[in-house]
N, C-alpha and C. Protein backbone atom coordinates (compact mmCIF):
# COMPACT_ATOMS: atom_id res chain seq x y z
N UNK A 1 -111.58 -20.87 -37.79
CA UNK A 1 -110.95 -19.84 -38.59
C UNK A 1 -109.53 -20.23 -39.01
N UNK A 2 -109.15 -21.10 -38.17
CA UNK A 2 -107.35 -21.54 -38.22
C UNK A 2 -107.47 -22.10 -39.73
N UNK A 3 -108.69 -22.95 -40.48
CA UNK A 3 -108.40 -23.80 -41.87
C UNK A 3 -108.62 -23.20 -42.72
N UNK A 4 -109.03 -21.32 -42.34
CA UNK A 4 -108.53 -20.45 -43.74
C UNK A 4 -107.57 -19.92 -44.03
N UNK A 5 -106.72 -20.23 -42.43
CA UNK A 5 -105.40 -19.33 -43.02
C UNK A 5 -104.30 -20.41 -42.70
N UNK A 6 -103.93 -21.25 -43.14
CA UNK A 6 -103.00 -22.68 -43.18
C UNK A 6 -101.59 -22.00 -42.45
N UNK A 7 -100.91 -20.50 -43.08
CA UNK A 7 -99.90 -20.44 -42.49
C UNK A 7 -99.99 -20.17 -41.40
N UNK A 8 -100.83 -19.36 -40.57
CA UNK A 8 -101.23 -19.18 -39.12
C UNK A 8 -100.74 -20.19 -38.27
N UNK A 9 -101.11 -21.07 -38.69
CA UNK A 9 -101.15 -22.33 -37.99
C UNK A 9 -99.77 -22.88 -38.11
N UNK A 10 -99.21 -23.26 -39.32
CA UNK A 10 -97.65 -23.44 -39.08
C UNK A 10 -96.49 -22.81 -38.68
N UNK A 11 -96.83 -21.20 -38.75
CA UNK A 11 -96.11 -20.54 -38.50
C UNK A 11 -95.86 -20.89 -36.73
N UNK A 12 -96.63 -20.84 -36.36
CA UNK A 12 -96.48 -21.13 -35.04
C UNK A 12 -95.98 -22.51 -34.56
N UNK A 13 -96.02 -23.65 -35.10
CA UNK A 13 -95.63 -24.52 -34.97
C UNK A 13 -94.49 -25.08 -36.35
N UNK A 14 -93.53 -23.86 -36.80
CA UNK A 14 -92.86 -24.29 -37.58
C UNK A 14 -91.72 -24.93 -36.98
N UNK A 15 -91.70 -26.01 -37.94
CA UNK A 15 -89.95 -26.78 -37.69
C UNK A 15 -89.19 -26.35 -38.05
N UNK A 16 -89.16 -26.09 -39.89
CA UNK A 16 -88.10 -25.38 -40.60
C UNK A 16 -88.82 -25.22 -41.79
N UNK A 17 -89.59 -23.64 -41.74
CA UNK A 17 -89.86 -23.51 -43.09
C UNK A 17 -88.95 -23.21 -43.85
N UNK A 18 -89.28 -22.21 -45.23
CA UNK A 18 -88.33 -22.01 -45.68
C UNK A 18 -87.41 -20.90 -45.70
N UNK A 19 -87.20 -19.86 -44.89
CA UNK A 19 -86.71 -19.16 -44.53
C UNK A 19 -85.92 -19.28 -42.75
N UNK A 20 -86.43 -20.49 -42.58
CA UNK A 20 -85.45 -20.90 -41.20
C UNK A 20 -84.43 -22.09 -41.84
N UNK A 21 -85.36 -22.27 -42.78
CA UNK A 21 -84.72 -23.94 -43.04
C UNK A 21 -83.19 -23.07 -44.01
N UNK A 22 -83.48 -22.38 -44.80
CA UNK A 22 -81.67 -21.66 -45.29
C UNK A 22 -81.07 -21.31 -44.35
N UNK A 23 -81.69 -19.80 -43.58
CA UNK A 23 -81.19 -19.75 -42.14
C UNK A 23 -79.98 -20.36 -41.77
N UNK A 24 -80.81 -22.27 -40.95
CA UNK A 24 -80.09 -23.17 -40.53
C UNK A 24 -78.91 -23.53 -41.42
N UNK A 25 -78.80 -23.58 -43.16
CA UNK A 25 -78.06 -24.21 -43.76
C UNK A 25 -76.99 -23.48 -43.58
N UNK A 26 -77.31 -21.66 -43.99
CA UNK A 26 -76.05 -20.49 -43.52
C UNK A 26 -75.56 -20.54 -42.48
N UNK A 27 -76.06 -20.90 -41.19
CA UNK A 27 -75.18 -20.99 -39.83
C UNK A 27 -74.36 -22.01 -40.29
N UNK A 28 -75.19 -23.37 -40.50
CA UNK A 28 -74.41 -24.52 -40.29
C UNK A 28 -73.54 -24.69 -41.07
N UNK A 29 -73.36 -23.75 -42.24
CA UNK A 29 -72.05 -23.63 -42.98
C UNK A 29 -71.30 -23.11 -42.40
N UNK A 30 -71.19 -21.45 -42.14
CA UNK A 30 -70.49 -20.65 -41.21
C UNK A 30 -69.69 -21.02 -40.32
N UNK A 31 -70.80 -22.22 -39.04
CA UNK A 31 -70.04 -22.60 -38.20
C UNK A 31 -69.03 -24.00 -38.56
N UNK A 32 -69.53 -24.88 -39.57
CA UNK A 32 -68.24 -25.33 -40.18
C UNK A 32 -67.04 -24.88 -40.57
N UNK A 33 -67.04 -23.64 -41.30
CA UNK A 33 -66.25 -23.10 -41.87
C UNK A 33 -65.08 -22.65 -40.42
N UNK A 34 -65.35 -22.08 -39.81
CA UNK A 34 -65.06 -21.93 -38.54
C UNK A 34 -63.71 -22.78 -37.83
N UNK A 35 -64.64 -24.16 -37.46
CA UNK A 35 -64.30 -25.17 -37.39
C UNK A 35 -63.12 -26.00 -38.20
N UNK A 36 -63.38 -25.67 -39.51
CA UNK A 36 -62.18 -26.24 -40.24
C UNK A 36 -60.74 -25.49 -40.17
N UNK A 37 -61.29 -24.21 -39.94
CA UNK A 37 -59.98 -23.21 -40.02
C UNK A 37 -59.74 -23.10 -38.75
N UNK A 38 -60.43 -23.14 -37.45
CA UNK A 38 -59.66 -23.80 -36.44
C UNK A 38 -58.79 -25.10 -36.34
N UNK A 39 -59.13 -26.15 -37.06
CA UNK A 39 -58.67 -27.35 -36.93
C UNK A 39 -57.25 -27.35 -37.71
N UNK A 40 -57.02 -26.60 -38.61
CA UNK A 40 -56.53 -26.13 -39.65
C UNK A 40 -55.22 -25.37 -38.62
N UNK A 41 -55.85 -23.89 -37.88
CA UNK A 41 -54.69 -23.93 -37.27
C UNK A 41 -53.99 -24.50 -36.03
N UNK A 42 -54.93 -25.34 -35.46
CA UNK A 42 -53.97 -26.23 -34.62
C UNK A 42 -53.17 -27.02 -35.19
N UNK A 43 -53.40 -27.65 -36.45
CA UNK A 43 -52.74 -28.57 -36.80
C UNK A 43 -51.01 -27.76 -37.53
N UNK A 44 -51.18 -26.66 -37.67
CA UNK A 44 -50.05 -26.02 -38.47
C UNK A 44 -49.79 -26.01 -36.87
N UNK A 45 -49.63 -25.67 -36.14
CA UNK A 45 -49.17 -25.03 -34.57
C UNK A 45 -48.49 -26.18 -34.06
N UNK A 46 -49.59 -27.58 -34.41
CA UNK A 46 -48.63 -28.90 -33.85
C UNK A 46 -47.32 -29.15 -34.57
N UNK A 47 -47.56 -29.27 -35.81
CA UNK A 47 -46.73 -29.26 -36.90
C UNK A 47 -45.29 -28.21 -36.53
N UNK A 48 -45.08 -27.34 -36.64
CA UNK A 48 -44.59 -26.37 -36.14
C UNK A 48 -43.74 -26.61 -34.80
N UNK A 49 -44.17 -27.01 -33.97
CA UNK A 49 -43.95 -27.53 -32.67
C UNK A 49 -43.11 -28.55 -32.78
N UNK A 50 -43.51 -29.87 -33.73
CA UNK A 50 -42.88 -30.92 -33.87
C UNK A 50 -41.55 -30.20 -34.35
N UNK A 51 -41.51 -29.95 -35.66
CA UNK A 51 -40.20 -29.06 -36.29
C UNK A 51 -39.40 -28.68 -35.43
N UNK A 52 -39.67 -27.30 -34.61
CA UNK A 52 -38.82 -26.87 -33.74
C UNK A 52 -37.96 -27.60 -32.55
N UNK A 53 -38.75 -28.94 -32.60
CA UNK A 53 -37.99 -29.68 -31.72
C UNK A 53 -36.84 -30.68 -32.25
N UNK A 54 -37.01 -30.86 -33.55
CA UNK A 54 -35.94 -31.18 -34.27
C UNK A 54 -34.25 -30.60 -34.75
């Protein structure tokens, strides 16, 4: 019965269809985004730091 219904079968063994597979792309943007603007403010904080010691 599984080779009349094809998605049955992947669904359960999906990797990344296409509604996980954007999913993944929206996190993995998000959590970049994240990431940059953390990196972003440490680096003003170091920056900053250096200055004040001048």
């Amino acid at each position: 019965m599984l080779y009349l219904f094809p998605m049955v079968r992947r669904k359960s063994t999906c990797g990344l269809c296409k509604p996980h597979k954007k999913w993944k792309q929206t996190d993995t943007k998000a959590k970049q985004k994240i990431r940059q603007e953390i990196e972003f403010e440490l680096l003003t904080t170091r920056v900053q730091e250096q200055l004040s010691k001048f």
